[in-house]
Each structure stands twice: as C-alpha cells, then as structure tokens.
C-alpha atoms as a PDB file:
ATOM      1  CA  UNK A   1      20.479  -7.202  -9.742  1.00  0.00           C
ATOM      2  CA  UNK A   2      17.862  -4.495  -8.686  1.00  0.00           C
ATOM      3  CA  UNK A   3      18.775  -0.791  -7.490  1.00  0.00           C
ATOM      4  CA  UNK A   4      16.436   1.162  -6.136  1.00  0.00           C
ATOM      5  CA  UNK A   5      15.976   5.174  -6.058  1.00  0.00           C
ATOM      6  CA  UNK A   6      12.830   6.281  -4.202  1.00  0.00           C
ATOM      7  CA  UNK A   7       9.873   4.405  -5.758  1.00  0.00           C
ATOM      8  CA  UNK A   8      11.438   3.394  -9.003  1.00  0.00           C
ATOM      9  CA  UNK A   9      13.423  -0.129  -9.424  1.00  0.00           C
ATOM     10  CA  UNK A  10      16.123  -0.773 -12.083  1.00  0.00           C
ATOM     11  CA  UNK A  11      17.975  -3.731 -12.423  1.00  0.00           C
ATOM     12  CA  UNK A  12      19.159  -6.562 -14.719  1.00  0.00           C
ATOM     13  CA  UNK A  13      18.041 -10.187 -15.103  1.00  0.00           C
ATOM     14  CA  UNK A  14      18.969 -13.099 -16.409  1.00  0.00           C
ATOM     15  CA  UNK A  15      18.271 -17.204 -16.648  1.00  0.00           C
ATOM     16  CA  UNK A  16      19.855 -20.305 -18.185  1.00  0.00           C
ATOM     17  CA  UNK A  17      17.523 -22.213 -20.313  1.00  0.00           C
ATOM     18  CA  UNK A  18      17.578 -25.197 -22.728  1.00  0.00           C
ATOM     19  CA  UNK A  19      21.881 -24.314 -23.088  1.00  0.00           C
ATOM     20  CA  UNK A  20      21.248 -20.800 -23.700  1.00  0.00           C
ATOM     21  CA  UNK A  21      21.593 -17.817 -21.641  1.00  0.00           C
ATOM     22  CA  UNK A  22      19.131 -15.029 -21.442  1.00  0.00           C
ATOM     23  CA  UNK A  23      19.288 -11.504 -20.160  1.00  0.00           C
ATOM     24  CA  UNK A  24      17.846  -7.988 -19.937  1.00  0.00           C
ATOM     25  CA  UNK A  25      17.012  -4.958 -18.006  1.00  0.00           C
ATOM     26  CA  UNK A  26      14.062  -4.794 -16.039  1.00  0.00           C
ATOM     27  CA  UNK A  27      11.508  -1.589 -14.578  1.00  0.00           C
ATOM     28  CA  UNK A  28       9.660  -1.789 -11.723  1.00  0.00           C
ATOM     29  CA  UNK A  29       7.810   0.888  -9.307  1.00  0.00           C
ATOM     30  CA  UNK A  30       6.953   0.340  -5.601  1.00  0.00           C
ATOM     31  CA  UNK A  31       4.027  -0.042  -4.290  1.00  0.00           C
ATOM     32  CA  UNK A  32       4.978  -0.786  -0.470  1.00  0.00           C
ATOM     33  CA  UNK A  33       7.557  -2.089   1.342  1.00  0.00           C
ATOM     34  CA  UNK A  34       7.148  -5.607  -0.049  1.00  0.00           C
ATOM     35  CA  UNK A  35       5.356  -5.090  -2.967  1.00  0.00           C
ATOM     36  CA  UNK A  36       6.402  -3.845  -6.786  1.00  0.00           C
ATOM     37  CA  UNK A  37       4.921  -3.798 -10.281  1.00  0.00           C
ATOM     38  CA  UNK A  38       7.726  -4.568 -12.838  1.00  0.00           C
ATOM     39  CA  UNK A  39       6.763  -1.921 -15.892  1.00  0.00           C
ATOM     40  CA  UNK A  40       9.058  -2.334 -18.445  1.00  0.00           C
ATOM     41  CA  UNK A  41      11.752  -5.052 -19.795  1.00  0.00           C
ATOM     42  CA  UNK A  42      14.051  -6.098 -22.534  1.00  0.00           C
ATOM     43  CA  UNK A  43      16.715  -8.146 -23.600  1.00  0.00           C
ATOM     44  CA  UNK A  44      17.432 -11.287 -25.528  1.00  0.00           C
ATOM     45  CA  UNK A  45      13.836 -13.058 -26.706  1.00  0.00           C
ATOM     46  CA  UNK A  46      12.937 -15.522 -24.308  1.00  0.00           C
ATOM     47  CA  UNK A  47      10.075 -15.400 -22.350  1.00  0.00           C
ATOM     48  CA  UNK A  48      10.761 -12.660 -19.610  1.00  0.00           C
ATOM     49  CA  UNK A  49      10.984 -10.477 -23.562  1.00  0.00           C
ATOM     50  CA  UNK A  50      10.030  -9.872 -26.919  1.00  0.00           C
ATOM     51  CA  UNK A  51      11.806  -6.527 -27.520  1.00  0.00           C
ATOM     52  CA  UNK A  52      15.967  -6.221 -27.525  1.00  0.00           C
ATOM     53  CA  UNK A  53      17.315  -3.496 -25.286  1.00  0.00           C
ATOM     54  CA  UNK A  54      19.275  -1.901 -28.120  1.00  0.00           C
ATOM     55  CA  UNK A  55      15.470  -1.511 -30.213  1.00  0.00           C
ATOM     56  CA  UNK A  56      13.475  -0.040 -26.723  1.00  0.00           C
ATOM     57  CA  UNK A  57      11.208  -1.163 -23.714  1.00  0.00           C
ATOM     58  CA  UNK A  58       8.519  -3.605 -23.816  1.00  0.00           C
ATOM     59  CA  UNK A  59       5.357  -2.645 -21.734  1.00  0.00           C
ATOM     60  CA  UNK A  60       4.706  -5.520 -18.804  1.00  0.00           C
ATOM     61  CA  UNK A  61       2.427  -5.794 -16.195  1.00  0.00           C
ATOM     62  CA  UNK A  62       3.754  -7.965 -13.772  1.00  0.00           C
ATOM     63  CA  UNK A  63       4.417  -8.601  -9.853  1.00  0.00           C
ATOM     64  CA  UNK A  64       7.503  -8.789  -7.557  1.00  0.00           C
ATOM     65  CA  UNK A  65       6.796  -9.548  -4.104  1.00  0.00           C
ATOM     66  CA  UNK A  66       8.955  -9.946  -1.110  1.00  0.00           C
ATOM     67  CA  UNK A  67       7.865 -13.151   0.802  1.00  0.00           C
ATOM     68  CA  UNK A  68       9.309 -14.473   4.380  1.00  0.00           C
ATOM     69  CA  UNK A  69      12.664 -12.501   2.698  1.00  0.00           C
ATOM     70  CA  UNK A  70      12.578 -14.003  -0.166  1.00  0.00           C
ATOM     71  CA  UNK A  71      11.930 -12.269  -3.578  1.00  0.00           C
ATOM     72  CA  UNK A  72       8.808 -13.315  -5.893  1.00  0.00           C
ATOM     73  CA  UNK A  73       8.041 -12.330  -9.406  1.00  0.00           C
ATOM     74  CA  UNK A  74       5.350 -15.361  -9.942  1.00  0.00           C
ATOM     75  CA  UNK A  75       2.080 -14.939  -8.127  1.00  0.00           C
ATOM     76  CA  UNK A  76       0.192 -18.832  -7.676  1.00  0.00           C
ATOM     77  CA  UNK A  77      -3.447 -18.812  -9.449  1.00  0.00           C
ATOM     78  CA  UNK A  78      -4.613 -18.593  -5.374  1.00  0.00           C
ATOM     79  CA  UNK A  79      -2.517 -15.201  -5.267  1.00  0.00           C
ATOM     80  CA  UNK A  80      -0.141 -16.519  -2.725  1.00  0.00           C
ATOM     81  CA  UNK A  81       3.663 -15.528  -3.177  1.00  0.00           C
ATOM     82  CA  UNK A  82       5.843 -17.695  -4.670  1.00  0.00           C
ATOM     83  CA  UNK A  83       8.993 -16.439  -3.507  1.00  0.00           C
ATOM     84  CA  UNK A  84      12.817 -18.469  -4.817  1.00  0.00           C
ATOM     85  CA  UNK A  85      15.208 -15.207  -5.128  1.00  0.00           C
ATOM     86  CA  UNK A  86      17.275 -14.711  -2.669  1.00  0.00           C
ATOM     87  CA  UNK A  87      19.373 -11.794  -1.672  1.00  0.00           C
ATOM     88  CA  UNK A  88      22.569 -11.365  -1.713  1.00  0.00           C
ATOM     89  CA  UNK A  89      24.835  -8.237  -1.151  1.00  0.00           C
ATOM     90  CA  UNK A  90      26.384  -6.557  -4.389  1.00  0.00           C
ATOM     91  CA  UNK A  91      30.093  -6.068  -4.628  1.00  0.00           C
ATOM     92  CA  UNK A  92      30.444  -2.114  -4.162  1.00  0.00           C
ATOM     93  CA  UNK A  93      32.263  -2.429  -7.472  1.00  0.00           C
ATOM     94  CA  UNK A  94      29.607  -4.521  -9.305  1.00  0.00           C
ATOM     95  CA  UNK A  95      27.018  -2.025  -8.097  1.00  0.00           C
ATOM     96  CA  UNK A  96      29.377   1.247  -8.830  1.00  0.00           C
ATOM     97  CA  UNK A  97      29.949  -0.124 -12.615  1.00  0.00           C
ATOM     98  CA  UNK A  98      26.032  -1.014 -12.864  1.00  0.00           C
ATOM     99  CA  UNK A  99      25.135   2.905 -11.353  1.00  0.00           C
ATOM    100  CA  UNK A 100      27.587   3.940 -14.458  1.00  0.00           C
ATOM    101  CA  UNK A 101      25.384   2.802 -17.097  1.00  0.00           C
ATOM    102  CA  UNK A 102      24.012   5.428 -18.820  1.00  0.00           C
ATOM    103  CA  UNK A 103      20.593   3.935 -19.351  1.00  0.00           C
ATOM    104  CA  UNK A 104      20.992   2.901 -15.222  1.00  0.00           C
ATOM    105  CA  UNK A 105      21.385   6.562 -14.512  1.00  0.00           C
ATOM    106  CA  UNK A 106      18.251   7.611 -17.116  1.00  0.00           C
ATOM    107  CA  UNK A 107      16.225   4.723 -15.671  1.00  0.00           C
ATOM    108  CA  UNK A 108      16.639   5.716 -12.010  1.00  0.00           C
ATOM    109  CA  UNK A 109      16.571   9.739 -12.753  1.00  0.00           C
ATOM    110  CA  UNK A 110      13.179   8.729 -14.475  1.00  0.00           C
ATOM    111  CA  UNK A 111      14.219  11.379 -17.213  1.00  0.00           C
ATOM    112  CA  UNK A 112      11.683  11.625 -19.859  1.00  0.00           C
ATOM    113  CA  UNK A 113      12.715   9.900 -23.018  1.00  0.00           C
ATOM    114  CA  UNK A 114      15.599   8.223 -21.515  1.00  0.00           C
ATOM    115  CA  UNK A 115      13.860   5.485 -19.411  1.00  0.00           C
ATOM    116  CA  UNK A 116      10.277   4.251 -19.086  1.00  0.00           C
END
C-alpha cells in the first residue's frame, strides 16, 4: 500500500515466500508521473531488507515504474519495465488507520529525524 504527499511515497509491503510471510515499510520520491526511486525500507529480513523497522531505515537505491498501468519495482537488464502490481482502491478505513501511524505521518511530513 503506497500513499503519496507531493513528491514523497510511503507505503507498506509485503510477500509470501518459502511458508513465511514478509513485510515492511517502504520510501520512495518521485521523479515524474510514472517514475519513482524507492529510498529507504525495513521490515522482517528477507530480501526487500536487512534492517527491522523497530532498529531504523535501510538506505536503497531502487526503481518503481508505472508501466501500461501496471506498477514495476524490477527493471529487465535491457531497462525495460517489468510491471506485475496492480492497483487496487484502498478501503477509506484501511487508508485512514494507515495515515494514523505515527511513523506514516513523520514519513509523509518528511520531518527531520522522524522519517528518511
């Protein structure tokens, strides 16, 4: 689930892998209208993060693209989009209890020393 507040991106992510769920909090800023830089994650260890969100942010480098309306975090070695999310509209009351987090409401402020 990603919110969005001018350029910056917050959100929360997670995967099923190898019977065992994963999840975290993701950064991003935007570049364009289709085009983002995640900055910053946590959560469980897995791949997507080395770093739990109670112990801080890990630094990342990383795309998310929106492709034919579809959403992309994996670029192909030839740089074309490989786009599998698709999106779908948040309950108001899923988003409302999401905006309530404090570290939502630091990460989309973008208050110094409350959210990468």
């Amino acid at each position: 689930m990603l919110l969005q507040r001018g350029s910056r991106i917050c959100g929360t992510w997670f995967h099923f892998a190898s019977g065992k769920e994963y999840s975290g909090r993701i950064v991003a800023r935007a570049d364009s209208s289709s085009e983002a830089r995640r900055t910053h994650v946590c959560g469980r260890q897995s791949l997507e993060s080395d770093i739990e969100c109670e112990d801080g942010w890990q630094r990342i480098d990383k795309p998310l693209r929106i492709c034919k309306g579809q959403l992309s975090d994996l670029t192909r070695a030839d740089g074309s989009c490989f786009a599998y999310y698709h999106a779908v509209r948040m309950a108001d009351d899923r988003r409302d209890a999401l905006l309530a987090e404090p570290w939502m409401q630091a990460c989309l402020s973008g208050v110094p020393g409350d959210a990468p």
